[in-house]
C-alpha atoms as a PDB file:
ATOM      1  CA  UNK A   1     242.087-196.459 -33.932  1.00  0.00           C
ATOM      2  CA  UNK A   2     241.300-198.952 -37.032  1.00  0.00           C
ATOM      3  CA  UNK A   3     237.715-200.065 -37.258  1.00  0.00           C
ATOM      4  CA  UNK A   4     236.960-202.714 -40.139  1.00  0.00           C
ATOM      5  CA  UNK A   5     233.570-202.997 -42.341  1.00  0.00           C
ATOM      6  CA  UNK A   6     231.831-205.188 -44.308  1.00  0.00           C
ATOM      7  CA  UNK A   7     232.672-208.433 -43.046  1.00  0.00           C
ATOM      8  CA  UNK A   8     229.819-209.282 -40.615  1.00  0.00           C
ATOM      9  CA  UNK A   9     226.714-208.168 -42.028  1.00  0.00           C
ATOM     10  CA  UNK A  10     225.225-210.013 -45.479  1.00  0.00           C
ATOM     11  CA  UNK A  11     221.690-207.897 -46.274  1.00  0.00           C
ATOM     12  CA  UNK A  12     219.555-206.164 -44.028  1.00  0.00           C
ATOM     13  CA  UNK A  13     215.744-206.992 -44.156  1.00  0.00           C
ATOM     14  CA  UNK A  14     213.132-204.544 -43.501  1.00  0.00           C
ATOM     15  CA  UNK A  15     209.283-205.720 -44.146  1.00  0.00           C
ATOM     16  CA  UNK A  16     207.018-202.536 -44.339  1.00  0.00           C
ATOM     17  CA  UNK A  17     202.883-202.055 -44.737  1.00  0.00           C
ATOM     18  CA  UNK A  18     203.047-199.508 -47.192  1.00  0.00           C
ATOM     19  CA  UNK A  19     205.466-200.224 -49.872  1.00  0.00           C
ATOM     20  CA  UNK A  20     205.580-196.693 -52.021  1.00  0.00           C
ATOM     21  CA  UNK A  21     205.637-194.565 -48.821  1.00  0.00           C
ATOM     22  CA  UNK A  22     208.916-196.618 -47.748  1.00  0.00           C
ATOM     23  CA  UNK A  23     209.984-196.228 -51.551  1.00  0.00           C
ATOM     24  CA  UNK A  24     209.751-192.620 -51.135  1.00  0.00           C
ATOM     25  CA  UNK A  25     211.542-191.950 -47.802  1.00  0.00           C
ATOM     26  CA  UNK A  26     214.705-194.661 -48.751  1.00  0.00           C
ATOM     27  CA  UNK A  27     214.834-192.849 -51.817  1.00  0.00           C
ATOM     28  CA  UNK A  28     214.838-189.607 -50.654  1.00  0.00           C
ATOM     29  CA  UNK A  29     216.968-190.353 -47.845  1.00  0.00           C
ATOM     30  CA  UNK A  30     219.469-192.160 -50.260  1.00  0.00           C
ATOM     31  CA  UNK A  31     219.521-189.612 -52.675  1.00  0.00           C
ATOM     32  CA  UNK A  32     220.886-187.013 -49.994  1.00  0.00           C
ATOM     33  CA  UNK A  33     223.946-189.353 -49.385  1.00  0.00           C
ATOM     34  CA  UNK A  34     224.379-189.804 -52.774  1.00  0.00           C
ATOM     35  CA  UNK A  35     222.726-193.606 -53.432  1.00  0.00           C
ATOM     36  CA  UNK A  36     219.638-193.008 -54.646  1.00  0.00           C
ATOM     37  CA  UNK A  37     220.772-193.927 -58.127  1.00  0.00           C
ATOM     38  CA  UNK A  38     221.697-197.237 -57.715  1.00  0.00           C
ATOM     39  CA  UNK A  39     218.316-198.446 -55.756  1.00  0.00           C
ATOM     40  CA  UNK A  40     216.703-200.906 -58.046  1.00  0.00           C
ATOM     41  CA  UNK A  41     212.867-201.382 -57.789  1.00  0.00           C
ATOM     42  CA  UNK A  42     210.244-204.006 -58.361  1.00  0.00           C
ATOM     43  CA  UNK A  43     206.401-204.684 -57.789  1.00  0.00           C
ATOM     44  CA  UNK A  44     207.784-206.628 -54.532  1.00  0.00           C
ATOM     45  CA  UNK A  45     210.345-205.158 -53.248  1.00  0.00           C
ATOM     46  CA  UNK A  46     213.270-202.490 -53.349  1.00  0.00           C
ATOM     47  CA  UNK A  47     217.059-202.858 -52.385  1.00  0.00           C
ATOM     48  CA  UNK A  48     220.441-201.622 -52.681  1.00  0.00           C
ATOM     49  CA  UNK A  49     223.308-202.798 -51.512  1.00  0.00           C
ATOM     50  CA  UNK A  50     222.928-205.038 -48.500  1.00  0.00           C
ATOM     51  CA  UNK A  51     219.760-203.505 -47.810  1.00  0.00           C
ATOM     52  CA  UNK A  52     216.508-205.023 -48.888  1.00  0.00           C
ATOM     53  CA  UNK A  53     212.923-203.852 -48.654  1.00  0.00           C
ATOM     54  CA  UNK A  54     209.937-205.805 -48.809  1.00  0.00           C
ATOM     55  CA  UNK A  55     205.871-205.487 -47.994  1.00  0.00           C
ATOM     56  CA  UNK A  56     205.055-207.245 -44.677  1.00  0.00           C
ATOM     57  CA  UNK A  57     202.633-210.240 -44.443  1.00  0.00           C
ATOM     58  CA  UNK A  58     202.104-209.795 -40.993  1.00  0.00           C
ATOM     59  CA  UNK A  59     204.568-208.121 -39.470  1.00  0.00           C
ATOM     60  CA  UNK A  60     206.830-205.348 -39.705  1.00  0.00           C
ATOM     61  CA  UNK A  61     210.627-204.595 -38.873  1.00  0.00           C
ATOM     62  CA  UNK A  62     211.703-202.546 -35.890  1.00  0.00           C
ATOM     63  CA  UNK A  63     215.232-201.876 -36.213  1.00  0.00           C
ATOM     64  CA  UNK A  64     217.708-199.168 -35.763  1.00  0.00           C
ATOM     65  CA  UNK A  65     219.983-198.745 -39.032  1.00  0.00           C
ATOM     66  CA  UNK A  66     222.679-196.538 -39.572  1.00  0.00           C
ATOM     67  CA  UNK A  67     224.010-195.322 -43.406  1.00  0.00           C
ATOM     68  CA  UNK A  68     227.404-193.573 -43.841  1.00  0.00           C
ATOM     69  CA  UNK A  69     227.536-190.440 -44.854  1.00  0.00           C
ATOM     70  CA  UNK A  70     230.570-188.293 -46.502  1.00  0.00           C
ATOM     71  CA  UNK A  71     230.722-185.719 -44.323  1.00  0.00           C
ATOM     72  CA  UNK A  72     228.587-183.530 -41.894  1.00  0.00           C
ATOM     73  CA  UNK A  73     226.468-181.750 -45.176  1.00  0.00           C
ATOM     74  CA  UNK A  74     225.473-185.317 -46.115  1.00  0.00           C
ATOM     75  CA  UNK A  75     223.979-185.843 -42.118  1.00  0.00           C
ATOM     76  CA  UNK A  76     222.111-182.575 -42.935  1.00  0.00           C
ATOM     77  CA  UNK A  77     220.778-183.609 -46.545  1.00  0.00           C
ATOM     78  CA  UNK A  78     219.395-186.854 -45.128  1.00  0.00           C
ATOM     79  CA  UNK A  79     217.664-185.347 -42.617  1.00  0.00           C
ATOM     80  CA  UNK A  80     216.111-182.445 -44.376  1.00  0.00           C
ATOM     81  CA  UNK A  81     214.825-185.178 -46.983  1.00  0.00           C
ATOM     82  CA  UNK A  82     213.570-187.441 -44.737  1.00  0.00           C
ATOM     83  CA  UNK A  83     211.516-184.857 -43.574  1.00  0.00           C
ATOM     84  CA  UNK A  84     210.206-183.738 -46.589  1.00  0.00           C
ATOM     85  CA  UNK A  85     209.583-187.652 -47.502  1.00  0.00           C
ATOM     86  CA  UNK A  86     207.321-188.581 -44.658  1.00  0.00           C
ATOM     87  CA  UNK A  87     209.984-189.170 -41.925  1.00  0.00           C
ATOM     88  CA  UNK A  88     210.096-188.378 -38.044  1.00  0.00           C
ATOM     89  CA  UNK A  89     211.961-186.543 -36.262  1.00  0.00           C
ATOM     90  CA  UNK A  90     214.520-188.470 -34.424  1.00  0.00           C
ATOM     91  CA  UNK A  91     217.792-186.269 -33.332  1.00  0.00           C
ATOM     92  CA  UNK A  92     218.477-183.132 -35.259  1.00  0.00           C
ATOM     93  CA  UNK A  93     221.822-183.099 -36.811  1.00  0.00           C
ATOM     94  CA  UNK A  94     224.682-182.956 -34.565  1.00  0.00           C
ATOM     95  CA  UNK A  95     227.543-184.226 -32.703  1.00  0.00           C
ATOM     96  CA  UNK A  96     227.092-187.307 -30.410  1.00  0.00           C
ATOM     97  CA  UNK A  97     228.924-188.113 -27.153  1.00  0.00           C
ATOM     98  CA  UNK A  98     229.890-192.165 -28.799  1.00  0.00           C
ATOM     99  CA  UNK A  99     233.090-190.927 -29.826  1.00  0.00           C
ATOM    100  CA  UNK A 100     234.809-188.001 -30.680  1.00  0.00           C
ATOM    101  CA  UNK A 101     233.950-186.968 -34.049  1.00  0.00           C
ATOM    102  CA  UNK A 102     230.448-188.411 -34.653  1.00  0.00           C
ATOM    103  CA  UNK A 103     228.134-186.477 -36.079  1.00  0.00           C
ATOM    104  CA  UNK A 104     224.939-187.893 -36.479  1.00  0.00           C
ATOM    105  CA  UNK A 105     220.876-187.547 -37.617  1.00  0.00           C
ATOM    106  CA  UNK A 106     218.293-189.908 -36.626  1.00  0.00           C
ATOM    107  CA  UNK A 107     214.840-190.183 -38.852  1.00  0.00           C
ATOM    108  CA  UNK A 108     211.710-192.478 -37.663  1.00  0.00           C
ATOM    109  CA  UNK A 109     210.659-194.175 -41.275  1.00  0.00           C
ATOM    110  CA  UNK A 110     207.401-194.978 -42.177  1.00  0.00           C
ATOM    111  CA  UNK A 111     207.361-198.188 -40.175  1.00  0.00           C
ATOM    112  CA  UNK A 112     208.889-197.010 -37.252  1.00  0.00           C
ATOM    113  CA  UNK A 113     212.217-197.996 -37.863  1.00  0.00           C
ATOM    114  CA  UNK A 114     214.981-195.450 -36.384  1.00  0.00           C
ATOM    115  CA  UNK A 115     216.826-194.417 -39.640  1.00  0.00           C
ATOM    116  CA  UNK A 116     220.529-192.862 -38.790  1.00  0.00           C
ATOM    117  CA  UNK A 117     222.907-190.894 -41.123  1.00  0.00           C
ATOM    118  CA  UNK A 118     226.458-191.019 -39.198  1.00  0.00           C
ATOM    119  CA  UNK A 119     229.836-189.135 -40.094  1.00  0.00           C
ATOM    120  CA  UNK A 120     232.726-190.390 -38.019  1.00  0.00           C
ATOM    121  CA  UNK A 121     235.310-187.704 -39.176  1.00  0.00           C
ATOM    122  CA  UNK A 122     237.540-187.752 -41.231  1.00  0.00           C
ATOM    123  CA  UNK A 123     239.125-191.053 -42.094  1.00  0.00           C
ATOM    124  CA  UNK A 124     240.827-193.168 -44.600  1.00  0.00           C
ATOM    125  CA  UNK A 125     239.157-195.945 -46.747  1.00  0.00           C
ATOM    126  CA  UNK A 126     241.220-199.005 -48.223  1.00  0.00           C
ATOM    127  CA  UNK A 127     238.481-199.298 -50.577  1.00  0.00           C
ATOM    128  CA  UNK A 128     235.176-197.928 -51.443  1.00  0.00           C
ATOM    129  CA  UNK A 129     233.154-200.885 -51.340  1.00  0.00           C
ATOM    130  CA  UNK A 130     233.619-204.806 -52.064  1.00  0.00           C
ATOM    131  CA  UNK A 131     233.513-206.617 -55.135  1.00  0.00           C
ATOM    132  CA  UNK A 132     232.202-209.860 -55.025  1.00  0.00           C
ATOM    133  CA  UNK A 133     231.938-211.925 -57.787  1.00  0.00           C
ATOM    134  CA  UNK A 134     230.982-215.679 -57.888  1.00  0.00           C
ATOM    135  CA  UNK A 135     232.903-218.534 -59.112  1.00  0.00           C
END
């Protein structure tokens, strides 16, 4: 099977109450999979990559979001520092009936938001991410 990424989805949005305590868990949580590094931070916000992290003005997101991991260690990382950085419980590490091969963590954030860290096995990449650059 041949699954294709990063065509559909431009940024992710999440608006939070309490800024530093979602600062805190995404960088924890991004660290253990190896991104923490390249999160960039203001006084308003915090993003990296397609995902971007503001406080709310009235409300706040309640998504579920998955990050890839490199392998089944990575699932356990992220979990184990979610913990430490405020995060729920969600799903322990562990396989997952979706398909064979997934091997999955699920985290409750700050906010409420159901934060995943998924391994689908091993697998091929034709490239490990996307330039863009404008004209």
């Amino acid at each position: 099977m041949e699954f294709h990424t990063g065509r559909l989805i431009d940024h992710v949005h999440l608006r939070v109450k309490d800024l530093e305590a979602s600062h805190t868990f995404y960088a924890a949580v991004l660290t253990a999979l190896g991104k923490g590094g390249q999160l960039l931070k203001t006084e308003d916000h915090f993003n990296i990559d397609e995902l971007w992290v503001d406080r709310a003005d009235g409300y706040t997101s309640k998504v579920h979001l998955a990050f890839q991991a490199a392998d089944r260690v990575a699932v356990e990382r992220f979990h184990r520092a979610g913990l430490a950085a405020g995060g729920k419980d969600n799903g322990a590490p562990g396989e997952r009936p979706y398909h064979p091969g997934y091997y999955g963590a699920f985290l409750i954030d700050p906010d409420g938001n159901n934060i995943e860290a998924v391994f689908h096995g091993p697998s091929t990449r034709t490239a490990e991410s996307v330039v863009v650059t404008p004209k």
